[in-house]
Protein backbone atom coordinates (compact mmCIF):
# COMPACT_ATOMS: atom_id res chain seq x y z
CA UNK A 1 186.74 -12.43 172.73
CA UNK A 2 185.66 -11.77 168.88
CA UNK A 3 188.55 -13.12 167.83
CA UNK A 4 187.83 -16.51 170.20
CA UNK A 5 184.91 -16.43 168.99
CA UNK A 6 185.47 -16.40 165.36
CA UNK A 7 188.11 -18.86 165.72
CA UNK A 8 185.61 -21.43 167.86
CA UNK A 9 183.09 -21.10 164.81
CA UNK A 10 185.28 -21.84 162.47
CA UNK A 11 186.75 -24.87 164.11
CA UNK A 12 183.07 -26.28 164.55
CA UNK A 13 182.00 -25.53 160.86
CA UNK A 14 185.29 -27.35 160.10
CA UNK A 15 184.08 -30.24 162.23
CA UNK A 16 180.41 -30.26 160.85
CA UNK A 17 181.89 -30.58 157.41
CA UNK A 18 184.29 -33.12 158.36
CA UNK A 19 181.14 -35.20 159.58
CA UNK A 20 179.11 -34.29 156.88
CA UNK A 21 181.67 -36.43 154.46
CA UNK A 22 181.33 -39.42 157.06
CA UNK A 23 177.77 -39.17 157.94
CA UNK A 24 176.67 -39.56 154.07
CA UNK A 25 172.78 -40.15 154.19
CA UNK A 26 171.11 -38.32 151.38
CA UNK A 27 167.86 -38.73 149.16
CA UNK A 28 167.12 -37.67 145.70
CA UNK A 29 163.46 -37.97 145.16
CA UNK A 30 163.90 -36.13 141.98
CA UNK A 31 167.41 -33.58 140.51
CA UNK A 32 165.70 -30.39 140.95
CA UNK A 33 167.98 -29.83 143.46
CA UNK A 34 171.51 -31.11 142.97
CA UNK A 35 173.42 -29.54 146.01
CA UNK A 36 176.29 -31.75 146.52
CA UNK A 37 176.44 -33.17 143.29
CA UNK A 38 179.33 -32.40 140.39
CA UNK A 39 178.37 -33.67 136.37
CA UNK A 40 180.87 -34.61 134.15
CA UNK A 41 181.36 -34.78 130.49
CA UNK A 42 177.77 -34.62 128.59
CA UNK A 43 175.79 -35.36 131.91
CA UNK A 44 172.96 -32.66 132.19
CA UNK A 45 169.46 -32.28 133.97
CA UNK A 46 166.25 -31.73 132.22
CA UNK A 47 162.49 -31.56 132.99
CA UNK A 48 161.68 -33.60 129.78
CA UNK A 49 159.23 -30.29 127.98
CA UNK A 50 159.76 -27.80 125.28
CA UNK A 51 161.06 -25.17 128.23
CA UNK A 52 162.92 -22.24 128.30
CA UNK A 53 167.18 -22.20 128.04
CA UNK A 54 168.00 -21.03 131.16
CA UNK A 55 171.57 -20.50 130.17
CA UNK A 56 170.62 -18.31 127.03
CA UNK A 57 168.72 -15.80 128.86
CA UNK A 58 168.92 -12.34 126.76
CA UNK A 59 168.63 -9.95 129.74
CA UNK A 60 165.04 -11.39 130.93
CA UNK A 61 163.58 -12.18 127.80
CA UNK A 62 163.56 -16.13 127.83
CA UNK A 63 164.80 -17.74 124.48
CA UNK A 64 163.00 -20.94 123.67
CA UNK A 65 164.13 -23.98 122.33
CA UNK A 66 163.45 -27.23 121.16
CA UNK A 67 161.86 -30.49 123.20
CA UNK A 68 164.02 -31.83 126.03
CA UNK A 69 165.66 -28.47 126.87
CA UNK A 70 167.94 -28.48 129.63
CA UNK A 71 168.53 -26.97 132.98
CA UNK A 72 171.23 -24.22 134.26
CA UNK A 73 173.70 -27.15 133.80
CA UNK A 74 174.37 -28.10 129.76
CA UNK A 75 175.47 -31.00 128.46
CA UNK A 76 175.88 -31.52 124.80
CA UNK A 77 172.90 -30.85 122.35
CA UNK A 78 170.23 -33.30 122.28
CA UNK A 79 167.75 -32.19 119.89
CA UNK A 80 166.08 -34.97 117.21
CA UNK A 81 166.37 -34.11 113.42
CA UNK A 82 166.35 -35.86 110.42
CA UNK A 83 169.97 -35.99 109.39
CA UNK A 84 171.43 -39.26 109.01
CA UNK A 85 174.25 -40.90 110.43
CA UNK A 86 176.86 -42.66 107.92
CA UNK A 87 178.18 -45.24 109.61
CA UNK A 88 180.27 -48.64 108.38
CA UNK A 89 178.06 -48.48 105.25
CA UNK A 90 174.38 -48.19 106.49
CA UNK A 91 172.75 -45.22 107.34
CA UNK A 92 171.84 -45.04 111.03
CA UNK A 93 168.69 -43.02 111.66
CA UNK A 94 167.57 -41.12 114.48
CA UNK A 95 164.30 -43.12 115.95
CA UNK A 96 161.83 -40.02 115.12
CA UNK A 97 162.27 -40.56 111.47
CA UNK A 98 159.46 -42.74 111.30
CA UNK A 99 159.64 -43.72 107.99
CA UNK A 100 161.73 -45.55 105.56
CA UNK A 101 161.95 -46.44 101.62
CA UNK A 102 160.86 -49.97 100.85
CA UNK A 103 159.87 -51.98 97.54
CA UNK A 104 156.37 -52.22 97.18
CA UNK A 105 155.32 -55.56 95.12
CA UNK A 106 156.23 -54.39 91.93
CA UNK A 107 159.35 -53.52 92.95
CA UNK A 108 159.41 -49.52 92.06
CA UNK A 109 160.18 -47.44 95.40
CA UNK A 110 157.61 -45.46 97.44
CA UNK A 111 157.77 -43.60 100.55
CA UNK A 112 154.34 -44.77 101.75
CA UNK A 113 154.83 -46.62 105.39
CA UNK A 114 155.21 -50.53 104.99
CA UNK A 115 156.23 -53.08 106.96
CA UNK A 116 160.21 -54.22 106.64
CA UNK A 117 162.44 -56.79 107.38
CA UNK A 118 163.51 -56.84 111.24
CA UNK A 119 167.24 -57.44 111.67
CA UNK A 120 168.73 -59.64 114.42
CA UNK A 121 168.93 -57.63 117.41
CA UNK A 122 166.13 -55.21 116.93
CA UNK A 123 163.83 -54.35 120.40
CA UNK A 124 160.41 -54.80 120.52
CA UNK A 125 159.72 -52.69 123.12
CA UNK A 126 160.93 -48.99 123.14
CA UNK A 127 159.86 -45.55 123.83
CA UNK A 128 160.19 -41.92 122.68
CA UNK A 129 161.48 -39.66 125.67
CA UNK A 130 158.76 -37.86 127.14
CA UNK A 131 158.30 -34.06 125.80
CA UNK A 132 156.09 -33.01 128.57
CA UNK A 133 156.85 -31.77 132.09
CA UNK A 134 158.50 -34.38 134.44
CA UNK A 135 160.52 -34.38 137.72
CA UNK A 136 163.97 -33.01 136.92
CA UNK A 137 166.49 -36.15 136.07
CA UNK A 138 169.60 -36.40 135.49
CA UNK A 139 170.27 -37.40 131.70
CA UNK A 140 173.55 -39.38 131.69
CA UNK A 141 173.59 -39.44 127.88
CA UNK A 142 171.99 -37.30 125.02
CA UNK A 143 170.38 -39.89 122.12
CA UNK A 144 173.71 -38.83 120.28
CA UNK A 145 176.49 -40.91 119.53
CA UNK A 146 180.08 -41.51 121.02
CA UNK A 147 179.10 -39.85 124.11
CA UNK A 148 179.95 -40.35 128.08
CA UNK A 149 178.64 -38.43 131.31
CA UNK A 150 178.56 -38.99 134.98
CA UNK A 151 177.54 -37.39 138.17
CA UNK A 152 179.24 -38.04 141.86
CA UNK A 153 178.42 -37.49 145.36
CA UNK A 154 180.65 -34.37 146.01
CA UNK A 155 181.58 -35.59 149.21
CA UNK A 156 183.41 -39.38 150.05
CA UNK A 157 181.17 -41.99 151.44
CA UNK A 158 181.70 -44.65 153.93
CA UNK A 159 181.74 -48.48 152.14
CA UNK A 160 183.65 -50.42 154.24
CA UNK A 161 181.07 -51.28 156.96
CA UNK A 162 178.59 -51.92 154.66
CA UNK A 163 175.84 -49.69 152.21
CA UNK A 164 172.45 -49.95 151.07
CA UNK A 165 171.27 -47.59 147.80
CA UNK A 166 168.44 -47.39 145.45
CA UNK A 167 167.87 -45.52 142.52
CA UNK A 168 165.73 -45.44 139.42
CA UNK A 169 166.42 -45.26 136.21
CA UNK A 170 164.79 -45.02 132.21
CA UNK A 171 166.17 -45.03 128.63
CA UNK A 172 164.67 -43.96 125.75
CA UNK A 173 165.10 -42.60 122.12
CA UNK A 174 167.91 -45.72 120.85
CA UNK A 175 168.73 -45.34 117.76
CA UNK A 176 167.15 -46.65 114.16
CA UNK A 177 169.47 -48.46 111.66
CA UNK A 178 168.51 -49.22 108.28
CA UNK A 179 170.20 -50.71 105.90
CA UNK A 180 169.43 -51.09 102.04
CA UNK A 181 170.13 -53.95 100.20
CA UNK A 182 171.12 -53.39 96.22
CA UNK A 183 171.90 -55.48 93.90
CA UNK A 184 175.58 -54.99 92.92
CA UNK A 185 175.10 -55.41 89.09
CA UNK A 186 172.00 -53.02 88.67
CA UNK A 187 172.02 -51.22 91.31
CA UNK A 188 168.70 -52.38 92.52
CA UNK A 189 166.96 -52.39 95.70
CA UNK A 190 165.99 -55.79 97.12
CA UNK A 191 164.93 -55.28 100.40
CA UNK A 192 165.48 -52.68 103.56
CA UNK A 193 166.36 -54.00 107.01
CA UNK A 194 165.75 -52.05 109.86
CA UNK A 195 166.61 -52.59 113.72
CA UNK A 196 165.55 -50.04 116.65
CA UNK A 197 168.65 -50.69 119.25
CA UNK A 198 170.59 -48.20 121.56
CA UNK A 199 173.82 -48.42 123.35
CA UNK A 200 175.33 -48.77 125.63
CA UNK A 201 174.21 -48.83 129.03
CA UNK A 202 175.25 -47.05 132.60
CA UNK A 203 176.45 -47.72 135.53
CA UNK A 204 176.95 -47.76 139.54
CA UNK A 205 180.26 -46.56 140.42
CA UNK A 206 182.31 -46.15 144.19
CA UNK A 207 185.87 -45.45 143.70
CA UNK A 208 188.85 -43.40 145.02
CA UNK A 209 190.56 -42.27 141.33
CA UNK A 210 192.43 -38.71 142.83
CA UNK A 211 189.92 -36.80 139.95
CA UNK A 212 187.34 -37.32 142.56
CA UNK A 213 184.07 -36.22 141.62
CA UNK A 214 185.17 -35.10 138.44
CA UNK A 215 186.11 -38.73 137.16
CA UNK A 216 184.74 -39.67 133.99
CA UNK A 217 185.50 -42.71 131.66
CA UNK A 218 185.45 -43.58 128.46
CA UNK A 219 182.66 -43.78 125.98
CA UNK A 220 180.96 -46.80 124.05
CA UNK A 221 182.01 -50.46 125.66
CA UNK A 222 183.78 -48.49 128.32
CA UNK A 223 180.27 -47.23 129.99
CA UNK A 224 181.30 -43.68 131.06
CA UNK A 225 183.29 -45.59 134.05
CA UNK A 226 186.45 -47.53 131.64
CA UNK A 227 189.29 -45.73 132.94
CA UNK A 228 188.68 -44.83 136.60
CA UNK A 229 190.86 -45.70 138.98
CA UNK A 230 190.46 -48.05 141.75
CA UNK A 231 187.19 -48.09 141.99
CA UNK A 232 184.20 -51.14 140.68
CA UNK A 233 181.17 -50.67 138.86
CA UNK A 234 177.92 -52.27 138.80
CA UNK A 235 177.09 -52.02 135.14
CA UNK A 236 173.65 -52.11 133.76
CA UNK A 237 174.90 -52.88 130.03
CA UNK A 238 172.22 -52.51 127.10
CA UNK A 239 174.80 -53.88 123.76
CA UNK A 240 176.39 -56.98 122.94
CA UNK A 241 179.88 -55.94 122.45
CA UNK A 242 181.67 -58.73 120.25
CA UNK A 243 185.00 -59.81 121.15
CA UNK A 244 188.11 -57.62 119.14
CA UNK A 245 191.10 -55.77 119.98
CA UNK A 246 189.44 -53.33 122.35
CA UNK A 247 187.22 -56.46 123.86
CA UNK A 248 188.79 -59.42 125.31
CA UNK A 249 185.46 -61.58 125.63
CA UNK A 250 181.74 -61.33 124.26
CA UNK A 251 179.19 -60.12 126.16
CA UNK A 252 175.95 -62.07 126.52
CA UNK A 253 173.03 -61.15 123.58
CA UNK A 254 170.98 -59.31 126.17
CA UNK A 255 170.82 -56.40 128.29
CA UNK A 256 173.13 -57.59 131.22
CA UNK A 257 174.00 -56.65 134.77
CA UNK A 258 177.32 -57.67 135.96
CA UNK A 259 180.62 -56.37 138.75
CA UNK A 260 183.49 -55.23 137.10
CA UNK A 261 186.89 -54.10 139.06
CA UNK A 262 190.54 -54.47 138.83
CA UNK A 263 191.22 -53.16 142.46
CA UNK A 264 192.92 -50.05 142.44
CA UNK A 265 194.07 -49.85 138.61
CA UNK A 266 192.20 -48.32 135.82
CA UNK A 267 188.41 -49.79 135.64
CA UNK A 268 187.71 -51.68 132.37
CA UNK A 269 184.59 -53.29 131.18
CA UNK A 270 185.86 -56.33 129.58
CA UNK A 271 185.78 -59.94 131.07
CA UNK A 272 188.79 -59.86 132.55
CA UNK A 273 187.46 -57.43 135.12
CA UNK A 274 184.56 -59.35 135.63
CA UNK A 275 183.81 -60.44 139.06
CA UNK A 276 181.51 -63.37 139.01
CA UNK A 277 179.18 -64.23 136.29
CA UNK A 278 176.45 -61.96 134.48
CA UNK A 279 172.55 -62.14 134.74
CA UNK A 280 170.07 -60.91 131.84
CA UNK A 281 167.25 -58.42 132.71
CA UNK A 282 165.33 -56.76 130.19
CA UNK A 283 166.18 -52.84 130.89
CA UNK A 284 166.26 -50.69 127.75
CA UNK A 285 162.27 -51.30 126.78
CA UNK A 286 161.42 -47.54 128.07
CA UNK A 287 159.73 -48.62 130.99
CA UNK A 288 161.43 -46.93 134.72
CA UNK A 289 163.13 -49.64 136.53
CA UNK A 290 164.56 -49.75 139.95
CA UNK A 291 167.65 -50.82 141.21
CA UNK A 292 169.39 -51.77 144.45
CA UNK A 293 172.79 -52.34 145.20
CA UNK A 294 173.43 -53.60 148.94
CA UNK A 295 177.11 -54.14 150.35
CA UNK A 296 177.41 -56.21 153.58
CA UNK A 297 180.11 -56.32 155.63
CA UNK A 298 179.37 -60.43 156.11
CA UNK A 299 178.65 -63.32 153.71
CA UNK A 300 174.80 -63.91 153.73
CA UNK A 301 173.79 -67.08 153.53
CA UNK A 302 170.05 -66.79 152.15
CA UNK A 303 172.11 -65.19 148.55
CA UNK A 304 173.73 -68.28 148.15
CA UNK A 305 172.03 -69.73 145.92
CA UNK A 306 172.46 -66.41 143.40
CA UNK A 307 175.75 -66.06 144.27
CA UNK A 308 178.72 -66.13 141.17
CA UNK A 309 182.64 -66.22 141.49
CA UNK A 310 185.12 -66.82 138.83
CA UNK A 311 189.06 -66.21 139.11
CA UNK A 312 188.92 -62.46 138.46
CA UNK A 313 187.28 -62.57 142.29
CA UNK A 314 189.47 -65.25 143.95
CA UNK A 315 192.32 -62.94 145.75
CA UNK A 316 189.09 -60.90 146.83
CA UNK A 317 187.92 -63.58 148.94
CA UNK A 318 189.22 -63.08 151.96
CA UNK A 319 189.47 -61.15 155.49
CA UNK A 320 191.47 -58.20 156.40
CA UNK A 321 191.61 -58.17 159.92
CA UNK A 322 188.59 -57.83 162.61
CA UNK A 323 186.25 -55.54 161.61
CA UNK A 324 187.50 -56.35 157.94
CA UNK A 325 185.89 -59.00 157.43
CA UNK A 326 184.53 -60.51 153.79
CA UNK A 327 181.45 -59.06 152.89
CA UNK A 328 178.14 -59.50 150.21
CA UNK A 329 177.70 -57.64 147.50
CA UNK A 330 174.30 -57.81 145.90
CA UNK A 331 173.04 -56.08 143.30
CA UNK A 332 168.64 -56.40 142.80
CA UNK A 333 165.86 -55.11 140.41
CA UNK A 334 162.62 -54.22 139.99
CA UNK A 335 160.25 -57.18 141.64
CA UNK A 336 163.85 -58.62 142.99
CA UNK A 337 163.85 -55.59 146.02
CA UNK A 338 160.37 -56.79 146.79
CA UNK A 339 160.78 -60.06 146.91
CA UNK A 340 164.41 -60.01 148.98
CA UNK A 341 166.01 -61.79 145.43
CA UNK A 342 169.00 -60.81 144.16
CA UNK A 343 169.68 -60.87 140.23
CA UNK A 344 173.62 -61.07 141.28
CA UNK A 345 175.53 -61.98 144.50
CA UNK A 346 179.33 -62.08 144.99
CA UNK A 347 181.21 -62.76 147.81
CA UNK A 348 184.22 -59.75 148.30
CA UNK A 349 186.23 -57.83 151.01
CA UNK A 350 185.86 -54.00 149.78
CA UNK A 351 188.89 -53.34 151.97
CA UNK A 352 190.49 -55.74 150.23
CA UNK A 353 189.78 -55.20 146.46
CA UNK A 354 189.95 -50.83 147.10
CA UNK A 355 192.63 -48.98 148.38
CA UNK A 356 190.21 -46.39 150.05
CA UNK A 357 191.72 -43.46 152.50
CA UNK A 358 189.53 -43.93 155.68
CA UNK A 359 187.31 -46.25 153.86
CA UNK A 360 185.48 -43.37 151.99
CA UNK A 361 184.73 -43.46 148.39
CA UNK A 362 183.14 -41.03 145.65
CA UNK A 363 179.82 -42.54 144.44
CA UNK A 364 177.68 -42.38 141.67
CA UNK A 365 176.93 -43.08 138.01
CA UNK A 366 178.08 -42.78 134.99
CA UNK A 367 177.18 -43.40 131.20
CA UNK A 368 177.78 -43.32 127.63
CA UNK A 369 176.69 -44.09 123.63
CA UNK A 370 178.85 -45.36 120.85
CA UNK A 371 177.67 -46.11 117.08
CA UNK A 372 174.23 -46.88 118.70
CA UNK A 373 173.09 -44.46 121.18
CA UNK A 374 169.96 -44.10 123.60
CA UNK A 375 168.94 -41.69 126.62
CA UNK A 376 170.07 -42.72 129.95
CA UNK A 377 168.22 -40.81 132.48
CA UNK A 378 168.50 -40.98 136.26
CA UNK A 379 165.27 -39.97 138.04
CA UNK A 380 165.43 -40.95 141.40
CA UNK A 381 168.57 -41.84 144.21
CA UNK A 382 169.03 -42.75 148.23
CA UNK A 383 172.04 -43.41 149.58
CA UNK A 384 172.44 -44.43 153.16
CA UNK A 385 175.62 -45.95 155.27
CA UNK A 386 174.91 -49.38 156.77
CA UNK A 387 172.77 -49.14 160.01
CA UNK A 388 172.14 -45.55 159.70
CA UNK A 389 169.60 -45.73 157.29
CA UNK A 390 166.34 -46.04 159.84
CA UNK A 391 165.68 -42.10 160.25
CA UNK A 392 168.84 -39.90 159.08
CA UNK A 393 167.86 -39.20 155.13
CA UNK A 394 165.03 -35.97 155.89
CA UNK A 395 163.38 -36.61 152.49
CA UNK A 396 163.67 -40.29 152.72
CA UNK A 397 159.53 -40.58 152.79
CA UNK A 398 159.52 -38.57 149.23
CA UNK A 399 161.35 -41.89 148.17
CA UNK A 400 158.51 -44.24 147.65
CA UNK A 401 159.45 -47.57 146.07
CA UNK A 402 156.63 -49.34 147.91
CA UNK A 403 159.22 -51.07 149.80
CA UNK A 404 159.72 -48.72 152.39
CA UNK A 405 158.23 -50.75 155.44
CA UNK A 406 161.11 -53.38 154.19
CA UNK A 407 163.41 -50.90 153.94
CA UNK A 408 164.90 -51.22 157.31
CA UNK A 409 164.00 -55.10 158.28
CA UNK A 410 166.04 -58.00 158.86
CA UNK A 411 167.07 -58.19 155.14
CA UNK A 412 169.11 -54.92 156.23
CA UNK A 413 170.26 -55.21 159.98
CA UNK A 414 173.61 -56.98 161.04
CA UNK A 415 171.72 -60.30 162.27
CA UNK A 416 173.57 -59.74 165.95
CA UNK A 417 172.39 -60.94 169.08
CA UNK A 418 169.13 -59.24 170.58
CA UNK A 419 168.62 -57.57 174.07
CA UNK A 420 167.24 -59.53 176.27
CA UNK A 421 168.23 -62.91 174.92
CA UNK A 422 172.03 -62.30 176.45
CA UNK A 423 173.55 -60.85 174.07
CA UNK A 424 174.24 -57.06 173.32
CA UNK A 425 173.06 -54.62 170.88
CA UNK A 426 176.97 -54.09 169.37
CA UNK A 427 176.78 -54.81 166.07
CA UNK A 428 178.86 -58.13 164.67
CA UNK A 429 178.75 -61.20 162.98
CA UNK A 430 175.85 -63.63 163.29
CA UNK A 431 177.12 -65.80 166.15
CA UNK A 432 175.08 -69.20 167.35
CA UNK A 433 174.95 -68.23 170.76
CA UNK A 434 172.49 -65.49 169.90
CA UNK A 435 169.12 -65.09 168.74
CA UNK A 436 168.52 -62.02 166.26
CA UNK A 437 167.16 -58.60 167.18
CA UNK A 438 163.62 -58.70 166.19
CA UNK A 439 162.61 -55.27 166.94
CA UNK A 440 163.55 -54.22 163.21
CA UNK A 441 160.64 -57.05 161.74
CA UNK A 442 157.64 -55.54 163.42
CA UNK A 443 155.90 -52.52 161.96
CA UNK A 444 158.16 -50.08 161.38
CA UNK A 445 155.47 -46.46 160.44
CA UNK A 446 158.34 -44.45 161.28
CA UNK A 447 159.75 -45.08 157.78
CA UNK A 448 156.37 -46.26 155.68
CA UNK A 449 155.14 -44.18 153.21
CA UNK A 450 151.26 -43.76 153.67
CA UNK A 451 148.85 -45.91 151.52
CA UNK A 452 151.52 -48.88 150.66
CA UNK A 453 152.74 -51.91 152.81
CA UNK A 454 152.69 -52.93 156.19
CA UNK A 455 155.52 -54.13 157.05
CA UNK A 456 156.43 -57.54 158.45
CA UNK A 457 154.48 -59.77 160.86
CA UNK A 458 154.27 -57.74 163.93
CA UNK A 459 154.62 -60.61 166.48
CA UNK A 460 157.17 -61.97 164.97
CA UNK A 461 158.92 -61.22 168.20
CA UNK A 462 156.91 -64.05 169.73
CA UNK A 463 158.43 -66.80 168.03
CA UNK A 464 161.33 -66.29 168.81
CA UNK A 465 162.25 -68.87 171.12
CA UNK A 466 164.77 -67.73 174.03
CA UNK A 467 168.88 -68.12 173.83
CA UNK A 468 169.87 -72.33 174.06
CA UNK A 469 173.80 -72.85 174.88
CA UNK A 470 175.10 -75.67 174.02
């Protein structure tokens, strides 16, 4: 009987995790905690404060470092100083150095702070990380250069059928270049430019590369995600690359979301894995923005009007049998989740553009610097599989976007016939012999984070009018 037993528990802990990778529901109000999480390459967490180096411990005497130490889980050194970068003839300096040496008016050099000439390109807005206590994040990227990081979902996530997940993210510390400009027959100085500008940007990433949740792409133009195999990425892309050897097309002069795949070979991030068009957002001004990217398993007609296609996307376009069906992808931000308006829309078949065993997929992010660098931190992240999202994430109330009462509303819910206007609650395709389930737009407390919204019109139910065949 011990041995029965034994052999029954194992088979059911076998099962639980084998429904643990299908059921994927999780919630990240913050990365002090990262059960079920792997980072790659120079991905680390950190708590933002001059803290203690958990990984140096001398017995139990704590060793201290400098601000923005990190957590049991290194990446590469990220500490500010005032060495300077050589790089393509100007001298690239960290953002902390805070000044530079300009010509006064009678042209003999001084260190004293003075206004200089702003180069094309330079931000307006930006911040210094933070150097007191915050919520563990996960930092994608140090403020160094040449760098790429990621973190994945250890376990593979259902896509096909349709996903909904939200996450926040900040970056900080980009990089300072100044460049002096001498007069090549004296030697004298007639003027400094100076640009604050970081690079390059992260990214959203499902794919089924066999490195799993190890995968990790290449740095600069390549995002942390150039390289991974059949997989697409959602960038969020903070440079301008130019078009050269490595780039086939320019990017657009602004920071830029757009859908890059090319099915199940290597990712890449030039235009020729574009899918659709790209849509400016300002991102890298230091501020926390939030993101959404929502995968239906139907084209939705009220994204129309932001949807984007190009020739890249064309063989996409298309079913794959029943329950296969083409699908909306739609990517928001910041007042966009509010407001139910997409920054990008694409039409696409998942099943069709990913070769994906089972329909799972790895998910997650990834990042990286080149000769401009900036922070990319990841604060926040919920995850849920399409029509499982109402009540299965535990923590899903520490995950307060003040859109939780929308969360879970018609914007979300397969738009299927309704009970009791003869139809049934299977989910399907909108059909026009049905009217739509209205239950999900009344008030939904269940999932509402006290002292925010309400919710949707509670008797919305009533006008409704009852099923008309034609």
């Amino acid at each position: 009987m011990p041995c029965v037993g034994r052999w029954l528990a194992g088979h059911l802990l076998l099962l639980a995790l084998c429904l643990y990778e299908v059921e994927g529901d999780f919630v990240f109000p913050d990365f002090n905690k990262t059960t079920g999480l792997q980072l790659n390459g120079a991905a680390a967490t950190t708590s933002c404060e001059v803290g203690i180096d958990l990984t140096e411990k001398a017995g139990f005497k704590d060793i201290h470092g400098t601000a923005n130490d990190y957590g049991l889980r290194h990446g590469k050194a990220d500490n500010f100083s005032q060495t300077e970068y050589e790089q393509l003839g100007e001298k690239s300096l960290m953002q902390t150095r805070r000044t530079v040496k300009t010509n006064d008016e009678n042209g003999t050099f001084s260190d004293s702070i003075k206004d200089t000439i702003s180069s094309f390109g330079h931000r307006d807005e930006f911040v210094n990380s933070k150097t007191t206590r915050c919520a563990t994040r996960v930092r994608l990227t140090p403020s160094t250069p040449s760098t790429s990081g990621s973190v994945f979902f250890t376990n593979r996530l259902p896509v096909l059928q349709g996903f909904d997940t939200k996450f926040e993210f900040q970056i900080s510390d980009h990089s300072r270049t100044c460049t002096e400009h001498m007069d090549p027959g004296f030697g004298l100085k007639h003027h400094t430019t100076c640009s604050v500008h970081g690079g390059d940007g992260l990214a959203f990433v499902i794919h089924g590369d066999p490195n799993g949740p190890s995968s990790i792409g290449g740095n600069g133009a390549e995002l942390g995600y150039g390289g991974i195999e059949n997989g697409l990425a959602v960038e969020f892309d903070m440079w301008t690359n130019v078009a050269s050897i490595h780039v086939s097309n320019d990017d657009i002069f602004s920071d830029h979301i757009s859908i890059h795949s090319n099915g199940p070979d290597a990712l890449t991030s030039d235009s020729a894995s574009a899918l659709g068009g790209s849509r400016a957002h300002d991102m890298a001004d230091g501020g926390v923005h939030i993101a959404e990217v929502l995968y239906l398993p139907y084209i939705e007609p009220r994204y129309f009007e932001r949807m984007s296609a190009n020739e890249n996307l064309a063989k996409y376009i298309k079913d794959n049998g029943e329950g296969r069906r083409l699908g909306t992808l739609a990517v928001f931000i910041d007042s966009g989740i509010d407001n139910d308006v997409p920054i990008l829309a694409i039409p696409i078949n998942l099943s069709v553009l990913l070769n994906l065993d089972q329909g799972l997929a790895y998910a997650g992010f990834t990042g990286s610097t080149g000769e401009k660098w900036e922070k990319h931190d990841l604060l926040r992240w919920q995850w849920c599989d399409f029509g499982s999202c109402k009540a299965s994430a535990p923590d899903s109330s520490l995950f307060d976007y003040h859109t939780q009462s929308k969360f879970y509303t018609a914007r979300h819910t397969y738009n299927h016939p309704g009970e009791g206007y003869g139809g049934s609650q299977q989910e399907e395709a909108p059909t026009r012999h049905g009217s739509p389930d209205t239950e999900p737009w009344g008030e939904d407390n269940s999932r509402k984070a006290g002292g925010f919204g309400s919710g949707l019109y509670s008797g919305a139910a009533n006008q409704v009018p009852p099923n008309t065949l034609d």
